[in-house]
Protein backbone atom coordinates (compact mmCIF):
# COMPACT_ATOMS: atom_id res chain seq x y z
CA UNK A 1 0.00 0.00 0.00
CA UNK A 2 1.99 2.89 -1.04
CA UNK A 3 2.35 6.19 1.05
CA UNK A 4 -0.24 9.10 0.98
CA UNK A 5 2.07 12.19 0.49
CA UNK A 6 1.03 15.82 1.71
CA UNK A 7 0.27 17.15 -1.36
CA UNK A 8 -2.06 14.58 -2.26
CA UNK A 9 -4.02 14.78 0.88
CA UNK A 10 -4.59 18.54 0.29
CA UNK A 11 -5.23 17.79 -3.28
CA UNK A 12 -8.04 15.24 -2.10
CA UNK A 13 -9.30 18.04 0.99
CA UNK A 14 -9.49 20.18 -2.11
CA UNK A 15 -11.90 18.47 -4.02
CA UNK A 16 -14.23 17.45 -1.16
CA UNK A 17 -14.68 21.30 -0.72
CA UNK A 18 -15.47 22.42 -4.49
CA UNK A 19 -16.51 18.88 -5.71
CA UNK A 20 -14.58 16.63 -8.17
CA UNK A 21 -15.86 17.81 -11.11
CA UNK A 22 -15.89 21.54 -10.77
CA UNK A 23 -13.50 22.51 -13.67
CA UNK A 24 -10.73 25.08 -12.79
CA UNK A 25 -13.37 27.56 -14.90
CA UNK A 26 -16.08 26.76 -12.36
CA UNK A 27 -13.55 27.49 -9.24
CA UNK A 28 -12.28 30.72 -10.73
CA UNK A 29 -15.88 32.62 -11.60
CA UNK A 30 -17.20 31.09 -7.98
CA UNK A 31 -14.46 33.29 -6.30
CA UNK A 32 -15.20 35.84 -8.24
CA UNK A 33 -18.93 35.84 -7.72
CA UNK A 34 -17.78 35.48 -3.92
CA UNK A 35 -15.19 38.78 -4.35
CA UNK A 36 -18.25 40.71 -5.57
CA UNK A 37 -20.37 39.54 -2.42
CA UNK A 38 -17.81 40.92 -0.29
CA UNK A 39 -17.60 44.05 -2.06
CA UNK A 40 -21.07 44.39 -1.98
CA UNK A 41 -21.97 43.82 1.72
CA UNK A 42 -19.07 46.33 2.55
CA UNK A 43 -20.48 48.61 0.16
CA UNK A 44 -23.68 48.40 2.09
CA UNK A 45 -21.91 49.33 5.75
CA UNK A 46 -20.63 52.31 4.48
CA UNK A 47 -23.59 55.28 4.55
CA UNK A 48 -21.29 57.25 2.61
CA UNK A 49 -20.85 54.39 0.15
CA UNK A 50 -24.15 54.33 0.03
CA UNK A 51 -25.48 57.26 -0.55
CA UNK A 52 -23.29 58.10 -3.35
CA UNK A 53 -24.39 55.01 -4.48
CA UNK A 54 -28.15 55.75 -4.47
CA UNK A 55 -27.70 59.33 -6.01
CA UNK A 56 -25.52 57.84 -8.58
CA UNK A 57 -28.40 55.50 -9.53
CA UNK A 58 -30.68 57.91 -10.22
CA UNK A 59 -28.23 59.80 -12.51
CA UNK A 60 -28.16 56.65 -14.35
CA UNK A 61 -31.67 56.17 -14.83
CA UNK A 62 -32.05 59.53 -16.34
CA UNK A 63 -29.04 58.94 -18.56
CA UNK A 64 -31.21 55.74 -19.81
CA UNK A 65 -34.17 57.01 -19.96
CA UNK A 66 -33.79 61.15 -20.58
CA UNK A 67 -35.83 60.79 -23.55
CA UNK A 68 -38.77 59.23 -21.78
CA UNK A 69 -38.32 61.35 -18.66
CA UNK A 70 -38.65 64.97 -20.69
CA UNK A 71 -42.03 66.09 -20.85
CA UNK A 72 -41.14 68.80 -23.79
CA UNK A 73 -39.12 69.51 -26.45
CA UNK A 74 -35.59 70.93 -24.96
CA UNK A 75 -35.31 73.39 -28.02
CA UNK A 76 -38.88 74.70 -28.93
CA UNK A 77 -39.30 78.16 -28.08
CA UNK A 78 -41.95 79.23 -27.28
CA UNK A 79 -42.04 83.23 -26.47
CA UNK A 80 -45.64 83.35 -25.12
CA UNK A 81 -44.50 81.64 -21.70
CA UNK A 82 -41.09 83.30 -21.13
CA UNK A 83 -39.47 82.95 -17.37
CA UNK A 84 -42.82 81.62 -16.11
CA UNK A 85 -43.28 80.52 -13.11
CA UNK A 86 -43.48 76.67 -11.61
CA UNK A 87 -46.65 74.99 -12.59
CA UNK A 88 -48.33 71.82 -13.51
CA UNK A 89 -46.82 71.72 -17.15
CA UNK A 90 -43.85 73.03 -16.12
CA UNK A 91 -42.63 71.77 -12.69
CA UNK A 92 -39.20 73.68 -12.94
CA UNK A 93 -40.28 76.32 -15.10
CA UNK A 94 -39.34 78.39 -18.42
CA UNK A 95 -36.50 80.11 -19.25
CA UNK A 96 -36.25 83.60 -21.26
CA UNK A 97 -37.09 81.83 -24.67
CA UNK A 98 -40.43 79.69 -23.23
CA UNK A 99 -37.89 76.33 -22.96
CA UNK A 100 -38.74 74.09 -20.38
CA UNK A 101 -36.02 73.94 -17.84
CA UNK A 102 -36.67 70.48 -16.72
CA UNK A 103 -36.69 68.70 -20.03
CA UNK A 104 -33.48 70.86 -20.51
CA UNK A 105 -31.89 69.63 -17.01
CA UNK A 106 -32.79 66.31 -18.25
CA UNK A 107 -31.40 65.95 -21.59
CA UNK A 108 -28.28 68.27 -20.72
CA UNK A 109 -27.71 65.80 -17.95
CA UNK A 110 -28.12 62.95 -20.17
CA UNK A 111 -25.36 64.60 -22.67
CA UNK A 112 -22.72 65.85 -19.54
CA UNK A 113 -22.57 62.55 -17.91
CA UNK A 114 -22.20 60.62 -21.08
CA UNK A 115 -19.17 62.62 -22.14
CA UNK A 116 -17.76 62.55 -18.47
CA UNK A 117 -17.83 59.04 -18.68
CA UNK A 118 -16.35 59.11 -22.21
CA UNK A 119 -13.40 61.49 -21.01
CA UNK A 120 -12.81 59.17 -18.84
CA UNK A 121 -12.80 56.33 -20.05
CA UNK A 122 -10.14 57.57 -22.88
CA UNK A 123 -7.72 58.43 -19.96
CA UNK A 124 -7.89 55.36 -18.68
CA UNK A 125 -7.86 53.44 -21.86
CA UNK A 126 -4.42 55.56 -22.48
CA UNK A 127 -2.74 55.92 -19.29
CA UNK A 128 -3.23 52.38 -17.90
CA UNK A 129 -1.10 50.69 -20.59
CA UNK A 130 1.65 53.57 -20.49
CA UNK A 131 2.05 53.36 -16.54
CA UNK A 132 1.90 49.61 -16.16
CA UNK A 133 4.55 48.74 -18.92
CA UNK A 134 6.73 51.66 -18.07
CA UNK A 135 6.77 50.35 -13.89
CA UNK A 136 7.19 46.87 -15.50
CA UNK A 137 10.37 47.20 -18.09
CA UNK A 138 11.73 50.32 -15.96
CA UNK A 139 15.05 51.22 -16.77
CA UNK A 140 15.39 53.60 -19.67
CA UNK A 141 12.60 53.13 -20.81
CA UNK A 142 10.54 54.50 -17.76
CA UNK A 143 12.65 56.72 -17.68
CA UNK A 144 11.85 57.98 -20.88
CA UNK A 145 7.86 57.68 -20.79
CA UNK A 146 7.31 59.61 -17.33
CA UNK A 147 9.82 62.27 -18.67
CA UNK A 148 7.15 62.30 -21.38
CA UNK A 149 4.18 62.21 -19.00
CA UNK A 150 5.76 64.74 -16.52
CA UNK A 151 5.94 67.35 -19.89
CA UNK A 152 2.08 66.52 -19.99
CA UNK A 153 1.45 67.11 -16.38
CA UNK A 154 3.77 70.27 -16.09
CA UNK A 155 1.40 72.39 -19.26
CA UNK A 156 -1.59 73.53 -17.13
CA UNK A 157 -5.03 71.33 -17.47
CA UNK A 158 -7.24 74.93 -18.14
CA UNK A 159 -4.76 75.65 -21.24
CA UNK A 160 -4.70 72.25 -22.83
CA UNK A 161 -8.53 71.88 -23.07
CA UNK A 162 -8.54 75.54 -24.50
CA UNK A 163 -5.85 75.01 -26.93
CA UNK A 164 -7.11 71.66 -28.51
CA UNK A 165 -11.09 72.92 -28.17
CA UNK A 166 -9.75 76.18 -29.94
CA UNK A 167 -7.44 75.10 -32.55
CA UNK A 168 -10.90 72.41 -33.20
CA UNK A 169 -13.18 75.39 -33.68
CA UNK A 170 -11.18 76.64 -36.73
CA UNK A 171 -12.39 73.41 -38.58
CA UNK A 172 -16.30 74.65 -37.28
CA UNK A 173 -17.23 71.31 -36.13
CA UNK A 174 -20.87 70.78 -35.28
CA UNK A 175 -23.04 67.88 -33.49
CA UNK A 176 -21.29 64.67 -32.36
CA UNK A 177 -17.57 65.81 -33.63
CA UNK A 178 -17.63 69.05 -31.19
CA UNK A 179 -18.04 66.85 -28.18
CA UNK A 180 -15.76 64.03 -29.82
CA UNK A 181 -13.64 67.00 -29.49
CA UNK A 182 -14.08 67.83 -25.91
CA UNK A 183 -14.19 64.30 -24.66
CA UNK A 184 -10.42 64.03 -26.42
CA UNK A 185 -9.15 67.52 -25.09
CA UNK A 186 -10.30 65.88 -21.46
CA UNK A 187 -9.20 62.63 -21.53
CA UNK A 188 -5.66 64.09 -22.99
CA UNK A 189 -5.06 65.80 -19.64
CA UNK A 190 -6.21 62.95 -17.61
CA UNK A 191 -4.05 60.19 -19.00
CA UNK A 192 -0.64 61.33 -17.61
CA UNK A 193 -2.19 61.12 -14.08
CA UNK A 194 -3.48 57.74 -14.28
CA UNK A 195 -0.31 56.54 -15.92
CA UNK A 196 1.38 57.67 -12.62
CA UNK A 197 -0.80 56.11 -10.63
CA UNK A 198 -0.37 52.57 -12.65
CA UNK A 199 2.82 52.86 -12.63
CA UNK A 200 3.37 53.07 -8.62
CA UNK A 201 1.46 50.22 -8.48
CA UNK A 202 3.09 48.55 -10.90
CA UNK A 203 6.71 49.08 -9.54
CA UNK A 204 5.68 47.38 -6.18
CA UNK A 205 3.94 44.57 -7.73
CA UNK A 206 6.93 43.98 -10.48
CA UNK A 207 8.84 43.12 -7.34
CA UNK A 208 6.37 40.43 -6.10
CA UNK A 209 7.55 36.59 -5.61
CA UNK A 210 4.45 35.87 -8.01
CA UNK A 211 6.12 38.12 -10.58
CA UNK A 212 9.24 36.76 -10.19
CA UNK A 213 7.91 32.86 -10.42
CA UNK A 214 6.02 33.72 -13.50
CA UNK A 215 9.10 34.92 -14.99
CA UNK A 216 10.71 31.84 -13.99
CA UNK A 217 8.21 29.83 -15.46
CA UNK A 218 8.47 31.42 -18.91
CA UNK A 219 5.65 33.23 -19.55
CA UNK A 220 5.53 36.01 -21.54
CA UNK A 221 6.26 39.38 -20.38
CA UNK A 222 2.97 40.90 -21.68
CA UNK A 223 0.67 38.35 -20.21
CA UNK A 224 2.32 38.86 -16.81
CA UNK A 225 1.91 42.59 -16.82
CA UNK A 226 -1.70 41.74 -17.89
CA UNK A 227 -2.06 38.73 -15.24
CA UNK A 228 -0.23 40.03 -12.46
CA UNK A 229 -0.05 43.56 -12.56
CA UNK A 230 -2.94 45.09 -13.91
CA UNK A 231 -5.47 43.39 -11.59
CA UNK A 232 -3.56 45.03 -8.61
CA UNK A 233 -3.83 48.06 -10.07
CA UNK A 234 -7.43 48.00 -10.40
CA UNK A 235 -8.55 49.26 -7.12
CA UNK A 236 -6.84 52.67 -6.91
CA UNK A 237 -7.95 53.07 -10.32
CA UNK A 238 -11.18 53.01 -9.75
CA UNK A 239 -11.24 55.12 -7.02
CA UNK A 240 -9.70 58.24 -8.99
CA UNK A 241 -11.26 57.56 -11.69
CA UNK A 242 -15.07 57.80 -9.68
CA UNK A 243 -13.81 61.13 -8.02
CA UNK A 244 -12.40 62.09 -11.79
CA UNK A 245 -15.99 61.79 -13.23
CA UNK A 246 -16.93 64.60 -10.52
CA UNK A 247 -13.81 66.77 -11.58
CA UNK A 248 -15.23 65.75 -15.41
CA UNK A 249 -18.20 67.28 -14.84
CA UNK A 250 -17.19 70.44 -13.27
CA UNK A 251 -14.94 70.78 -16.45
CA UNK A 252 -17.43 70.30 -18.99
CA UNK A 253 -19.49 72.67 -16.94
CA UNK A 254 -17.19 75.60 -17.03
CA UNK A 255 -16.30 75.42 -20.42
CA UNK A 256 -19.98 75.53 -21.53
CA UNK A 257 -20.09 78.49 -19.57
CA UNK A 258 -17.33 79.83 -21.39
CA UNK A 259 -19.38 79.29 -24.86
CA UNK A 260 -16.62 76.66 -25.73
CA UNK A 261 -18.78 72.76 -24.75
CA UNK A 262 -21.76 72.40 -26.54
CA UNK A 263 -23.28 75.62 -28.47
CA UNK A 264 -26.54 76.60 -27.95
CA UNK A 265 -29.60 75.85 -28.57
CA UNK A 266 -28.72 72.16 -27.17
CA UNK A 267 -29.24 71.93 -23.66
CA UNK A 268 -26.60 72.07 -21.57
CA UNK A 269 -26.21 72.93 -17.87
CA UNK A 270 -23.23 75.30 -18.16
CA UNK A 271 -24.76 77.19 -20.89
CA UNK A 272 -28.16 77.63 -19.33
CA UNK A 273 -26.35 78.63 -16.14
CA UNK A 274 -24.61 81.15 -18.63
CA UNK A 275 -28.03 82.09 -19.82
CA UNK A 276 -29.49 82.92 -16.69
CA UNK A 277 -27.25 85.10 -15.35
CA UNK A 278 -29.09 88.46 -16.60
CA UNK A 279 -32.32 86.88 -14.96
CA UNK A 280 -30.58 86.33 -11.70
CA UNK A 281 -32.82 89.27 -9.63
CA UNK A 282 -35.66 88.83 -11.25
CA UNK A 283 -35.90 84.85 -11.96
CA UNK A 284 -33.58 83.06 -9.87
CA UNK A 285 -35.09 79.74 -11.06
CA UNK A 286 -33.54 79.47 -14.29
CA UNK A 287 -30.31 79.18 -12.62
CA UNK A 288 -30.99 77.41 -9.67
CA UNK A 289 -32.05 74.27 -11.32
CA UNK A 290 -29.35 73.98 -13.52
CA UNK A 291 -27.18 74.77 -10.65
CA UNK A 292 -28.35 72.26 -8.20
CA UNK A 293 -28.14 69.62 -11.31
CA UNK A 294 -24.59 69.54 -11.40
CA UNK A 295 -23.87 69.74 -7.38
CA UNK A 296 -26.25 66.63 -7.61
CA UNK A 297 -23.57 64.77 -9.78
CA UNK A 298 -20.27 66.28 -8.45
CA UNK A 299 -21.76 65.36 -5.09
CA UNK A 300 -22.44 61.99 -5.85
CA UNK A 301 -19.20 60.74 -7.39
CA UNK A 302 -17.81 62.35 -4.99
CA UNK A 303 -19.62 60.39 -1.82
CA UNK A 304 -18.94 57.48 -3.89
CA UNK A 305 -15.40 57.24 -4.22
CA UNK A 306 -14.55 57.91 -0.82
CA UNK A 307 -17.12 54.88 0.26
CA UNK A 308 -14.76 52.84 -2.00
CA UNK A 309 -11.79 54.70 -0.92
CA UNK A 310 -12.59 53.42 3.00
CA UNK A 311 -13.47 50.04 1.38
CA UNK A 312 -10.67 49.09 -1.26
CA UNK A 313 -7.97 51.00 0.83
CA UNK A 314 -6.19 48.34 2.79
CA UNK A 315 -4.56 50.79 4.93
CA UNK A 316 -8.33 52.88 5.57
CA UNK A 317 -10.07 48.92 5.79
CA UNK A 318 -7.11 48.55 9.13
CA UNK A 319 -8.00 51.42 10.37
């Protein structure tokens, strides 16, 4: 009767706890339907968490369904019922050209949010691969790329959405391509910041036994940095880039208000707020809504990432 080794008991405990035919596939999505649990019942003991959480819902169901939620047409003017007051047609109002100011809320909303998202999802999509292979190789070639990134960081955010959202108005874009523009001039200046942050993370995980034993093992150097890295990179990442959608906002926002986002008639909520301001005595209401519309969504990403931040923090979870 020949010996039971060590490893062969654990390999039998093993399967008595998942079963003998759960395939390795099976094993892998059960922990990480169990990681999402986790996160989820954490996400529910912090108020904070979930609050921002709740708010941010809403903003997503009028993202989906902005079309359905407006009760009027965003652009129709109609001069008859200038500024009027809040009533049963129009629960927020009109503004100085008859447009209803919640349908306008609404759809600008709708529009804002989307392009946040977009902004930053290009930063991400840029500055993730440039921080995690330039903490990987190192050497001169990091040395190289965050020379590169630091020129980026050094020219002032302000200025490099104005210069590429300028330069973009000579060609007298119109529609989809002039917020293709602005979702490009923000995601520019938010790439060099997440490729920093990747590529801290990915200059303490590089020195990992795990790394090291992958290497060993001969596996490629691009499915490592994949593997390895990236997934430990994943929770600061998320957390800047929820507090960036608040900053994205903001942004977008200002710029409108500048007359250089989205050109009227669409709606927007920094040009309304920019079209209210002569009305600020007399109708406060045109700008309040508007107003309140983007502290709503600043507020929200904001309460959210810092619930995360306290949850995906290990140094905030000891605490």
């Amino acid at each position: 009767m020949t010996e039971i080794t060590q490893n062969q008991l654990r390999a039998r405990q093993r399967q008595d706890i998942v079963g003998v035919d759960e395939t390795p596939f099976r094993i892998r999505m059960r922990r990480i339907r169990a990681g999402f649990s986790n996160a989820w019942h954490e996400l529910l003991k912090s108020r904070t968490a979930t609050i921002g959480a709740v708010m941010i819902a809403c903003l997503l169901v009028m993202v989906l369904f902005a079309q359905t939620l407006a009760t009027h047409n965003p652009v129709k003017s109609n001069y008859r019922e200038r500024t009027a007051d809040i009533s049963a047609e129009h629960i927020m109002g009109t503004d100085k050209f008859g447009r209803d100011i919640y349908s306008r809320v609404i759809i600008g909303g709708q529009r804002t949010i989307l392009m946040s998202v977009a902004a930053v999802c290009l930063g991400l999509a840029i500055g993730i691969p440039i921080g995690i292979l330039s903490g990987f190789y190192g050497g001169r070639f990091d040395s190289i790329v965050m020379r590169f990134t630091d020129g980026f960081l050094a020219f002032p955010g302000l200025l490099l959405y104005l210069l590429i959202i300028t330069v973009a108005r000579e060609w007298k874009l119109q529609g989809f391509w002039n917020d293709a523009i602005l979702v490009f001039a923000l995601g520019i200046a938010f790439w060099p910041e997440v490729a920093r942050l990747s590529r801290g993370t990915a200059l303490v995980v590089a020195k990992k036994e795990y790394v090291e034993a992958a290497r060993c093992m001969g596996e490629r150097n691009i499915w490592i940095a994949l593997g390895q890295i990236l997934p430990n990179c994943v929770s600061p990442l998320i957390i800047n880039a929820t507090v960036r959608l608040g900053y994205m906002i903001l942004i977008i926002a200002a710029l409108s208000y500048l007359g250089l986002g989205t050109p009227p008639p669409e709606p927007d909520w920094g040009s309304d707020l920019r079209a209210a301001q002569d009305h600020m005595e007399s109708h406060p209401l045109i700008a309040v809504f508007p107003g309140l519309a983007i502290c709503f969504s600043v507020l929200a990403f904001n309460l959210f990432g810092d619930g995360l931040r306290d949850i995906l923090d290990p140094r905030m979870t000891e605490r």
